[in-house]
Each structure stands twice: as structure tokens, then as C-alpha cells.
PDB file of N, CA and C in Angstrom:
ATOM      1  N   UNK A   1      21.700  58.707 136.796  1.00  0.00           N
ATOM      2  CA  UNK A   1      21.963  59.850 137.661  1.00  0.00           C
ATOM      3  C   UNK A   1      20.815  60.850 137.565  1.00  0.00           C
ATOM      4  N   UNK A   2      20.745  61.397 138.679  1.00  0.00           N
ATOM      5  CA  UNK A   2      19.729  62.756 138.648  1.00  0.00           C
ATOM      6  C   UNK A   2      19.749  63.945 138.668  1.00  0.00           C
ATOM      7  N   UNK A   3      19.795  64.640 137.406  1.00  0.00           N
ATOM      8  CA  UNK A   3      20.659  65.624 136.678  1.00  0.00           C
ATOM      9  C   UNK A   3      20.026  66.999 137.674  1.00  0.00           C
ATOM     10  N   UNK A   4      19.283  67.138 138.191  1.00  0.00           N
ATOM     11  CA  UNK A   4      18.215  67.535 139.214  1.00  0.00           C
ATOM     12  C   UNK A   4      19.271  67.981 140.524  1.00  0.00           C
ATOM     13  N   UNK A   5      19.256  66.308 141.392  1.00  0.00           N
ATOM     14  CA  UNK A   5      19.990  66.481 142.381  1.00  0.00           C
ATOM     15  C   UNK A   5      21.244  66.656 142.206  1.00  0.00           C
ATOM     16  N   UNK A   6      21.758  66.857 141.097  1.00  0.00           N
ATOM     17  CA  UNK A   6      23.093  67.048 141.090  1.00  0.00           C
ATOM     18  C   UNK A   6      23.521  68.292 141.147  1.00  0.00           C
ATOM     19  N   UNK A   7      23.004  68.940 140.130  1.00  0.00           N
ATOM     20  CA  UNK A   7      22.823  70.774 139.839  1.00  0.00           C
ATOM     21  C   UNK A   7      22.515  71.324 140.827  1.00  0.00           C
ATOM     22  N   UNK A   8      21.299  70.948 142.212  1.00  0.00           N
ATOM     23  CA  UNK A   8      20.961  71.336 143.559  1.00  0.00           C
ATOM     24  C   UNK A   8      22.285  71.186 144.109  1.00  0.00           C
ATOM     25  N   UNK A   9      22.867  70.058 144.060  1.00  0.00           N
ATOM     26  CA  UNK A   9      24.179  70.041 144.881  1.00  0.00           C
ATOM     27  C   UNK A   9      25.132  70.884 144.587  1.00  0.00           C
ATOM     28  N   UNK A  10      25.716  70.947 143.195  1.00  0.00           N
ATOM     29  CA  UNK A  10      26.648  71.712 142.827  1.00  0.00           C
ATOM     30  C   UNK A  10      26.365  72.963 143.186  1.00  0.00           C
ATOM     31  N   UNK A  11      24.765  74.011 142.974  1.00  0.00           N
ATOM     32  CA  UNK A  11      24.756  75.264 143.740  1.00  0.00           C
ATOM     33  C   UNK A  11      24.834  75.206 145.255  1.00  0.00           C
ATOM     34  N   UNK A  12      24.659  74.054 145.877  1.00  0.00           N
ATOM     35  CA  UNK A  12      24.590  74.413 147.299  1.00  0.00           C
ATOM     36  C   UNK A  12      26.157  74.152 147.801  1.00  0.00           C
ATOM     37  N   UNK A  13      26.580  73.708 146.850  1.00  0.00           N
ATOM     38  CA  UNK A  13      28.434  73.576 147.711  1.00  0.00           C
ATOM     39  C   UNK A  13      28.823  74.954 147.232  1.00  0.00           C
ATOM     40  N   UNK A  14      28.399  75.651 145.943  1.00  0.00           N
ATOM     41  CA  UNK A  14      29.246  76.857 146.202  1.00  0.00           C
ATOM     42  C   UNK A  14      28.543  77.972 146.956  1.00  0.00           C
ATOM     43  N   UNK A  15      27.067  77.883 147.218  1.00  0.00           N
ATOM     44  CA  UNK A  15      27.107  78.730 148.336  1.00  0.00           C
ATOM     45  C   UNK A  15      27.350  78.178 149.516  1.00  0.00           C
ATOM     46  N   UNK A  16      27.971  77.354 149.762  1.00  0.00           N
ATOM     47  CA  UNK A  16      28.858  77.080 151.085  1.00  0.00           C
ATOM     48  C   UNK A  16      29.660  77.761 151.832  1.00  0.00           C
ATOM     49  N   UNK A  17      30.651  77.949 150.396  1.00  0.00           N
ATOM     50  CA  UNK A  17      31.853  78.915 150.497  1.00  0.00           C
ATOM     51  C   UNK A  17      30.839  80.552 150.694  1.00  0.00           C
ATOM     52  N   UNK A  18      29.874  81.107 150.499  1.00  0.00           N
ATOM     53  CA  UNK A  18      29.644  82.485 150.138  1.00  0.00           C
ATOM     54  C   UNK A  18      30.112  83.180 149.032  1.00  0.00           C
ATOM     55  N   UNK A  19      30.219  81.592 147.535  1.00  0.00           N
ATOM     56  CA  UNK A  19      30.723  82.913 146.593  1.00  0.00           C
ATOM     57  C   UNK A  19      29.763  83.186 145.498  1.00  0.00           C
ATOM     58  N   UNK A  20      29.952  84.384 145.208  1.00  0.00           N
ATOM     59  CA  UNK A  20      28.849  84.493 144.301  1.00  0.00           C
ATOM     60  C   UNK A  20      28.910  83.725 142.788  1.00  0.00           C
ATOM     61  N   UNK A  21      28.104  83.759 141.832  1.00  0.00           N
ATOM     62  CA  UNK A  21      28.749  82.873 140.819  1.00  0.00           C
ATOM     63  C   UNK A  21      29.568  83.483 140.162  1.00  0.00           C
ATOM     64  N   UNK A  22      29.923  84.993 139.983  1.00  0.00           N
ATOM     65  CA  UNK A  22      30.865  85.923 139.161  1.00  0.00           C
ATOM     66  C   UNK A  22      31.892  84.801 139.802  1.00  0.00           C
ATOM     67  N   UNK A  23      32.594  85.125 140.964  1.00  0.00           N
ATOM     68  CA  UNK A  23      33.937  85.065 141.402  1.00  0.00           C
ATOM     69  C   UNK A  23      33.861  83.157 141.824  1.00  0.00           C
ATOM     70  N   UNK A  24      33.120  82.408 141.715  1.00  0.00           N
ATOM     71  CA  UNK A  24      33.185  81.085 141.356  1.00  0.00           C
ATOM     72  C   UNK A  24      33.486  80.961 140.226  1.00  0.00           C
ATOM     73  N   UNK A  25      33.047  81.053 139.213  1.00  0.00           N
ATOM     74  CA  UNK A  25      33.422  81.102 137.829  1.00  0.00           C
ATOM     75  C   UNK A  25      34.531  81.234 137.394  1.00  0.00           C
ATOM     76  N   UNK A  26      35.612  82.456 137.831  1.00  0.00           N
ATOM     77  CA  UNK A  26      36.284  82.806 137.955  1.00  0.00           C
ATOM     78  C   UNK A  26      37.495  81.959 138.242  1.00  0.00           C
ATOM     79  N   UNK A  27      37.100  81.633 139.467  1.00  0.00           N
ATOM     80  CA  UNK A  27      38.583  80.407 140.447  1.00  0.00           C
ATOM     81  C   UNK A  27      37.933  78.911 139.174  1.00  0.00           C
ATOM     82  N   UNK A  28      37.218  78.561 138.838  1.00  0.00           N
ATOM     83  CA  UNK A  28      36.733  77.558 138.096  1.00  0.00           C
ATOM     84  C   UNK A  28      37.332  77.318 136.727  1.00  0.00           C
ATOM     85  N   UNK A  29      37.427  78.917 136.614  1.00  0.00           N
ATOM     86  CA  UNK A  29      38.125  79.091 135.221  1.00  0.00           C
ATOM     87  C   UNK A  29      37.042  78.426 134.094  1.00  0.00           C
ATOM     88  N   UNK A  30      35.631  79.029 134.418  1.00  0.00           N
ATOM     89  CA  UNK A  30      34.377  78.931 133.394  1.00  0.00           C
ATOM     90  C   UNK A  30      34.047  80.120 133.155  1.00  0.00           C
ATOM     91  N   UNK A  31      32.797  80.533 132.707  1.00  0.00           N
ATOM     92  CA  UNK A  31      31.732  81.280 131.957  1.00  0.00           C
ATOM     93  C   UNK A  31      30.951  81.391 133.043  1.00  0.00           C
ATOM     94  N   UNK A  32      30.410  82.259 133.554  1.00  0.00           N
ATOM     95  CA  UNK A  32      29.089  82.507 134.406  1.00  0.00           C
ATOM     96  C   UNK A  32      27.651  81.382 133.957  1.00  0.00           C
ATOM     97  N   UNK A  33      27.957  81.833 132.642  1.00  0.00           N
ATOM     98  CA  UNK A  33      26.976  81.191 132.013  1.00  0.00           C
ATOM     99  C   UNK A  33      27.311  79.700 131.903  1.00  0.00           C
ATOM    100  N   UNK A  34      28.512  79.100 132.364  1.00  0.00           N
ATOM    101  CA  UNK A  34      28.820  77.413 131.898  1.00  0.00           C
ATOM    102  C   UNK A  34      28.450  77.044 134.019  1.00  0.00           C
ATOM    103  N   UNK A  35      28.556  77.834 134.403  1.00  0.00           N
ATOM    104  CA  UNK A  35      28.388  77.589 135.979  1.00  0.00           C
ATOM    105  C   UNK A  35      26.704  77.462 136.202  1.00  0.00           C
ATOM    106  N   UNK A  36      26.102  78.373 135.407  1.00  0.00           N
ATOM    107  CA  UNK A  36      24.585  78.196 135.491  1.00  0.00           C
ATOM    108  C   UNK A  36      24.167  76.648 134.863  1.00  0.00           C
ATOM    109  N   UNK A  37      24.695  76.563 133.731  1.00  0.00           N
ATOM    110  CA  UNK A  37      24.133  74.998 132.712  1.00  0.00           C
ATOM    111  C   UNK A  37      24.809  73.863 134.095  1.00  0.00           C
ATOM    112  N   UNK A  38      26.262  74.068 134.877  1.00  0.00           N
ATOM    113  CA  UNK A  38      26.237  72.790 135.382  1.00  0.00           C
ATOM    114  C   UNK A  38      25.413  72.827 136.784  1.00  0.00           C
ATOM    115  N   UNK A  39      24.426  73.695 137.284  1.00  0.00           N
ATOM    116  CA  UNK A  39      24.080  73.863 138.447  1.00  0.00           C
ATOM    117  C   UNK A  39      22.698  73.436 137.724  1.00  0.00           C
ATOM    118  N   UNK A  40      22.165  73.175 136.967  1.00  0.00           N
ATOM    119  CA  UNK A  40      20.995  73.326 136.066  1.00  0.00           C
ATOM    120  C   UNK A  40      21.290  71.282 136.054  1.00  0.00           C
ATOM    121  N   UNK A  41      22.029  70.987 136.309  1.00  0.00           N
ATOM    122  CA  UNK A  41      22.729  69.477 136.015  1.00  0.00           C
ATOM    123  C   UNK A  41      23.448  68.681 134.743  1.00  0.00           C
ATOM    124  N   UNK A  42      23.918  69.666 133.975  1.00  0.00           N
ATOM    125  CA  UNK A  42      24.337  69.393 132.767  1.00  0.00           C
ATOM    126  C   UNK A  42      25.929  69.819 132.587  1.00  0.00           C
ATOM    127  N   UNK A  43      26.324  68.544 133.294  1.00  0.00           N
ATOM    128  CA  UNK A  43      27.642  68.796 133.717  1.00  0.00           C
ATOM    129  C   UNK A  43      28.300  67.361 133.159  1.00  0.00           C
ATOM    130  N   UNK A  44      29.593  67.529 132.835  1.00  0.00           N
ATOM    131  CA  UNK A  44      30.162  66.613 132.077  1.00  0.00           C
ATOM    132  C   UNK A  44      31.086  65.638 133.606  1.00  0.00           C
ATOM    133  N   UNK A  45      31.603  64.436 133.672  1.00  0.00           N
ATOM    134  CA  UNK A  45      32.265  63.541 134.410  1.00  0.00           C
ATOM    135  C   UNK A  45      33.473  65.007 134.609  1.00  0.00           C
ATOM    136  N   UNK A  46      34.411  65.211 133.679  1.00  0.00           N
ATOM    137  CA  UNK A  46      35.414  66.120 134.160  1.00  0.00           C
ATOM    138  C   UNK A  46      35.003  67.014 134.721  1.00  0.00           C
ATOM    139  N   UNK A  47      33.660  68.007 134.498  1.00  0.00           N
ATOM    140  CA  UNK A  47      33.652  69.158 135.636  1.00  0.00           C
ATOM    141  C   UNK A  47      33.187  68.300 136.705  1.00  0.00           C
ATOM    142  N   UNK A  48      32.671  67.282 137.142  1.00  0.00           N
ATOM    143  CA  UNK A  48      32.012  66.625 138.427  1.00  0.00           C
ATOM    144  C   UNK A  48      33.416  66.622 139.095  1.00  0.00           C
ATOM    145  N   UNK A  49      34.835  66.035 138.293  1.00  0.00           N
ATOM    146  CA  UNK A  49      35.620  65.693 139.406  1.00  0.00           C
ATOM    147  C   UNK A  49      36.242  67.042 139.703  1.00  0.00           C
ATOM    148  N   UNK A  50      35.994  68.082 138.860  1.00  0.00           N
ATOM    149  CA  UNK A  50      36.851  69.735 139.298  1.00  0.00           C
ATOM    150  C   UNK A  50      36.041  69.945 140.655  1.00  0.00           C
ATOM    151  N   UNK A  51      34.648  69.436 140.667  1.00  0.00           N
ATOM    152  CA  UNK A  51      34.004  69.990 141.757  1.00  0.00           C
ATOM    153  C   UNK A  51      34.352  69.455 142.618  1.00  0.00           C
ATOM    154  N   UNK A  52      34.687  67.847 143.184  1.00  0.00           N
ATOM    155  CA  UNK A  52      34.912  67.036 143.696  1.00  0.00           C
ATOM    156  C   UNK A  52      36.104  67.333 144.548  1.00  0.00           C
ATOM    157  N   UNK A  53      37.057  67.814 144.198  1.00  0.00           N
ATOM    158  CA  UNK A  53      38.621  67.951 144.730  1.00  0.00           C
ATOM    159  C   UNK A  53      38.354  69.502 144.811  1.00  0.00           C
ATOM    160  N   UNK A  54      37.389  70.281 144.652  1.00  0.00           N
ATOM    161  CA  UNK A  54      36.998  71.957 144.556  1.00  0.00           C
ATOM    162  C   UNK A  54      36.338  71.737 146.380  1.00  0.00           C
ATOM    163  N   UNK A  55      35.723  70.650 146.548  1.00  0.00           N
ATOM    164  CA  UNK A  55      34.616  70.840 147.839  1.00  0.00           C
ATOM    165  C   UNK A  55      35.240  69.397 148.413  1.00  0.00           C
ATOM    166  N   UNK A  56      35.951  68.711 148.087  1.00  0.00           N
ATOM    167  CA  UNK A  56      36.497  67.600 149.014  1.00  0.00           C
ATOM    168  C   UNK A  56      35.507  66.823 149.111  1.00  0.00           C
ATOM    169  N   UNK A  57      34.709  66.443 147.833  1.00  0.00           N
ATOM    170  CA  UNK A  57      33.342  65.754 148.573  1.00  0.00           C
ATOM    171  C   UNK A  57      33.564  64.215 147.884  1.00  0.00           C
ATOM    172  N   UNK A  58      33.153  63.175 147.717  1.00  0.00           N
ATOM    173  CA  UNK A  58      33.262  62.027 147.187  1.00  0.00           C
ATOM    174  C   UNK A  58      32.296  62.469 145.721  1.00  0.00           C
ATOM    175  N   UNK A  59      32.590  61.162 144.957  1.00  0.00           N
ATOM    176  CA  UNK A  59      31.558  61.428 143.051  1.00  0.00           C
ATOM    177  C   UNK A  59      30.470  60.966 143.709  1.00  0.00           C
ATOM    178  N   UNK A  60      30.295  59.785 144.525  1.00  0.00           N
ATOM    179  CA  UNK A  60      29.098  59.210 144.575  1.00  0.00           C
ATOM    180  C   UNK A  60      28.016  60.284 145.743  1.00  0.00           C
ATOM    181  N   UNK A  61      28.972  60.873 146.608  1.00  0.00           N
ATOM    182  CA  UNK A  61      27.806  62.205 147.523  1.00  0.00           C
ATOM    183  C   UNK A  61      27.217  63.382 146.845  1.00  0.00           C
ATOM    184  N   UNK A  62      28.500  63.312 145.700  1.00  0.00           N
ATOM    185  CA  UNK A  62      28.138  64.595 144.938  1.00  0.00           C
ATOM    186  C   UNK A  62      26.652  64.095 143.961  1.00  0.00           C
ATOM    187  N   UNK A  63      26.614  63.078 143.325  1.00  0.00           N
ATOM    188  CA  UNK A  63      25.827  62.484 142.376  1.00  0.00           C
ATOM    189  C   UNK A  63      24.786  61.743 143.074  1.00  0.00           C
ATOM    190  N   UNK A  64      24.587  61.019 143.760  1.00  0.00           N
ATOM    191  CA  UNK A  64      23.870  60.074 144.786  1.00  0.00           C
ATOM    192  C   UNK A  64      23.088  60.567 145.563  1.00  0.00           C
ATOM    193  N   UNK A  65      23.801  61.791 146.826  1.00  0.00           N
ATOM    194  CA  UNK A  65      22.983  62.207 148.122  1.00  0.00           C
ATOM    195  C   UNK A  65      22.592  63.806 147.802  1.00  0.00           C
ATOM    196  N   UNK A  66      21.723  64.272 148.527  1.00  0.00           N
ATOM    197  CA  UNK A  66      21.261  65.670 148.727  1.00  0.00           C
ATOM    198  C   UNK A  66      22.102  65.911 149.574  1.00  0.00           C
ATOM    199  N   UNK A  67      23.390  66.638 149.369  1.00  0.00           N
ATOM    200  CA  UNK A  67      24.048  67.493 150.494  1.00  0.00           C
ATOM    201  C   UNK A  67      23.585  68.408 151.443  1.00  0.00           C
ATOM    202  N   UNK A  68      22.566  69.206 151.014  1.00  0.00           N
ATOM    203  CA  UNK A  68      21.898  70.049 151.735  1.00  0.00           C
ATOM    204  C   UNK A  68      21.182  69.623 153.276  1.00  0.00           C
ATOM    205  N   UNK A  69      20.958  67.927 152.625  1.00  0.00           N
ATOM    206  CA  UNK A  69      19.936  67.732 154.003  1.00  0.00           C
ATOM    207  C   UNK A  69      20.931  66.950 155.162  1.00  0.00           C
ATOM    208  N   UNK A  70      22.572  66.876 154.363  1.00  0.00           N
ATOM    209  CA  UNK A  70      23.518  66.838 155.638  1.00  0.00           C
ATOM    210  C   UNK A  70      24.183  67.411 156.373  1.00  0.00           C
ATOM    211  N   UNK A  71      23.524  68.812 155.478  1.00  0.00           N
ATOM    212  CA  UNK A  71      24.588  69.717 155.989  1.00  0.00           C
ATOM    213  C   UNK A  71      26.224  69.951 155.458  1.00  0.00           C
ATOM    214  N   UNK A  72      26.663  69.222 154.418  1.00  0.00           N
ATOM    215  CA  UNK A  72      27.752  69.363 154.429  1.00  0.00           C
ATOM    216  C   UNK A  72      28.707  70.547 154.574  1.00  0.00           C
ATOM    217  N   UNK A  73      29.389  70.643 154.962  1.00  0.00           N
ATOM    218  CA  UNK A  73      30.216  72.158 154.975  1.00  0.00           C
ATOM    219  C   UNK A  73      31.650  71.729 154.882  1.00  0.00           C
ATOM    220  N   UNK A  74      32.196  73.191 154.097  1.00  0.00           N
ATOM    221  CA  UNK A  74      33.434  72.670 153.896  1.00  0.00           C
ATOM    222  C   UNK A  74      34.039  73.879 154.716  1.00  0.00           C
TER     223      UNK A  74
END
């Protein structure tokens, strides 16, 4: 996996929504600071699937594709 494109993905689905990372964190029920390390790509299988059912996205789009360059929106 590409700890890279993954962390790109995970920040670009939550600025999807428009939230900032305070009040992501928050509904996530993390640390500001644990939202930065998994956007950074250092994210464990269980937060991948919180994100997963968080943005409706599949493991393998989340881990696999650049969302950004599909546009995804939720």
C-alpha cells in the first residue's frame, strides 16, 4: 500500500464534507493530532474501515485510487 496516497485521500474526503480537522476529530472520536498521523498515512486497517463507512467509499478506492482525480464527492 501507499501510505502517501492514502493520507492524500483520507485529507481530501474530509475536506469534502468542509470540516475542519477540530470538528472531524471530534465526530471521529480522535485527537487532532491522531487525524494529522492518519492523513500523513499511518493509519491502522480499523481506522481505514471508520473512514470507509464515514465517506461510503470502498477499502480498495480508499487504498488503491487517488480520489481527488475522480472527483469523488459525498
Amino acid at each position: 500500500m501507499n501510505k502517501e496516497l492514502i493520507g492524500n485521500n483520507l485529507k481530501f474526503l474530509r475536506k469534502t464534507t468542509n470540516m475542519k480537522m477540530l470538528d472531524f476529530s471530534e465526530r471521529m472520536n480522535a485527537s487532532v493530532s491522531t487525524i494529522q498521523y492518519y492523513e500523513r498515512g499511518n493509519v491502522s486497517v480499523e481506522s481505514l474501515v471508520r473512514y470507509k463507512k464515514e465517506f461510503n467509499v470502498s477499502l480498495d478506492d480508499l487504498c488503491f485510487k487517488n480520489l481527488s482525480k475522480f472527483g469523488i464527492e459525498n
